[in-house]
Protein backbone atom coordinates (compact mmCIF):
# COMPACT_ATOMS: atom_id res chain seq x y z
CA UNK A 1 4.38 -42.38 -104.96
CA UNK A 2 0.94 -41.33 -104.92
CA UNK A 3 -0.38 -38.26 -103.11
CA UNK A 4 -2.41 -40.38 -100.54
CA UNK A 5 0.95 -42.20 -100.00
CA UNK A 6 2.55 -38.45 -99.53
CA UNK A 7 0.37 -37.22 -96.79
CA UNK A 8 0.19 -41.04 -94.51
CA UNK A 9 0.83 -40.21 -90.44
CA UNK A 10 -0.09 -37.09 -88.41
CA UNK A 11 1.06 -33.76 -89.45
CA UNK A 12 1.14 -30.78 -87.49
CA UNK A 13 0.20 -27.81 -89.38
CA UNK A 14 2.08 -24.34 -87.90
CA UNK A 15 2.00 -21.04 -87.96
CA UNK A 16 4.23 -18.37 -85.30
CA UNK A 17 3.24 -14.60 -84.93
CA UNK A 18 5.84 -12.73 -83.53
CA UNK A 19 7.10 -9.18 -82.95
CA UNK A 20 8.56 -7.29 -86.24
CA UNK A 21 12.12 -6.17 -86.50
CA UNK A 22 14.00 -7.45 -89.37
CA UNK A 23 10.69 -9.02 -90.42
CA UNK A 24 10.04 -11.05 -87.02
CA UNK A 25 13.85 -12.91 -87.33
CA UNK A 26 14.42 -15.24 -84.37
CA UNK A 27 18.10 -14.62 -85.08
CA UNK A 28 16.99 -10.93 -83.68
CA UNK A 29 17.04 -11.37 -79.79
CA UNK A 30 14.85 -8.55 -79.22
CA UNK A 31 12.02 -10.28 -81.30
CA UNK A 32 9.51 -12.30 -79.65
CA UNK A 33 6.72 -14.90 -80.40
CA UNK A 34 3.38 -13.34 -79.83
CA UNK A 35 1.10 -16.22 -80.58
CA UNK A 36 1.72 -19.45 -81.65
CA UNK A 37 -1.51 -21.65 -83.94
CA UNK A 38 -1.29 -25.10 -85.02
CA UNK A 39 -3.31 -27.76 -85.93
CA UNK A 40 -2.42 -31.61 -84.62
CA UNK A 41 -4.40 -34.67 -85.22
CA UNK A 42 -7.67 -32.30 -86.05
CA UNK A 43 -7.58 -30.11 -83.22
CA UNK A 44 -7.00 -26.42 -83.80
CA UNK A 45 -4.81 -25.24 -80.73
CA UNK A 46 -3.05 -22.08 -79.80
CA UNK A 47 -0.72 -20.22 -77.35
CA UNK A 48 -0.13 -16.68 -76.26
CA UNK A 49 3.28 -15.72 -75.29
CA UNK A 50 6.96 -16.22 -75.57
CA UNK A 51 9.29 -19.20 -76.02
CA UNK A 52 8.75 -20.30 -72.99
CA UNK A 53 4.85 -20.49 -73.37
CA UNK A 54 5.48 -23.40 -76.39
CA UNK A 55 5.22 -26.76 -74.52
CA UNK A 56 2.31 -28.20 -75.33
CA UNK A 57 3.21 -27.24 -79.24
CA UNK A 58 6.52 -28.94 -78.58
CA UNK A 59 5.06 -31.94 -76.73
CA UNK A 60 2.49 -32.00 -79.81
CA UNK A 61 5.46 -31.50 -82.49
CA UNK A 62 7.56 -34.75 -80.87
CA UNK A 63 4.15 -36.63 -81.25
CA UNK A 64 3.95 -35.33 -85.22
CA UNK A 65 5.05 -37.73 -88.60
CA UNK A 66 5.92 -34.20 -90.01
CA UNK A 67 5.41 -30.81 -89.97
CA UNK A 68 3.60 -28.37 -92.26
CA UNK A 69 4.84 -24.46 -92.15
CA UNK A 70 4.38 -21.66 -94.44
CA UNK A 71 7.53 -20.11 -93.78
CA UNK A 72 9.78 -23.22 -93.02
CA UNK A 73 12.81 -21.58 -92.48
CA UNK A 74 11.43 -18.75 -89.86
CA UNK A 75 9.69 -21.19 -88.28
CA UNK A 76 12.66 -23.72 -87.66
CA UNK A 77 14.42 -20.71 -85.79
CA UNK A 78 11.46 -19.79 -83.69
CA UNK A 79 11.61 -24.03 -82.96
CA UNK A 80 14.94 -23.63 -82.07
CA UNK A 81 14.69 -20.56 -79.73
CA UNK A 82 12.02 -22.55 -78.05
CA UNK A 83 14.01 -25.59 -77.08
CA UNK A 84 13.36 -27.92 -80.04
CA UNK A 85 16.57 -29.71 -81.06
């Protein structure tokens, strides 16, 4: 597989900032997203606020062939706290 072949389709690229105890856990209820930047289909977009500020990132991550996230792991839980199955 070549790298061209790698990368085919639309990825979303991620990124969550979010409140810091135990290092910004979602598995810590009293955490909280801050601000959430991504970058779909060559737009750079962004939202301020909580889980329930995320749908246009979730309407954008349904649309996505994959996603690209520093932090995969964190940013799975965050997903998940913000509705994503």
């Amino acid at each position: 597989m070549t790298k061209r072949e790698f990368f085919k389709g639309s990825p979303l690229v991620l990124d969550f900032e979010t409140s810091n105890i135990e290092y910004g856990t979602a598995l810590n209820p009293l955490n909280r997203i801050l601000l959430a930047c991504w970058s779909f289909n060559g737009v750079d977009k962004y939202a301020w606020g909580g889980e329930n500020s995320q749908q246009e990132l979730l309407k954008d991550i349904e649309k996505a062939d994959y996603l690209v996230a520093c932090n995969g792991k964190f940013e799975r839980q965050w997903l998940k706290r913000c509705g994503l199955d």
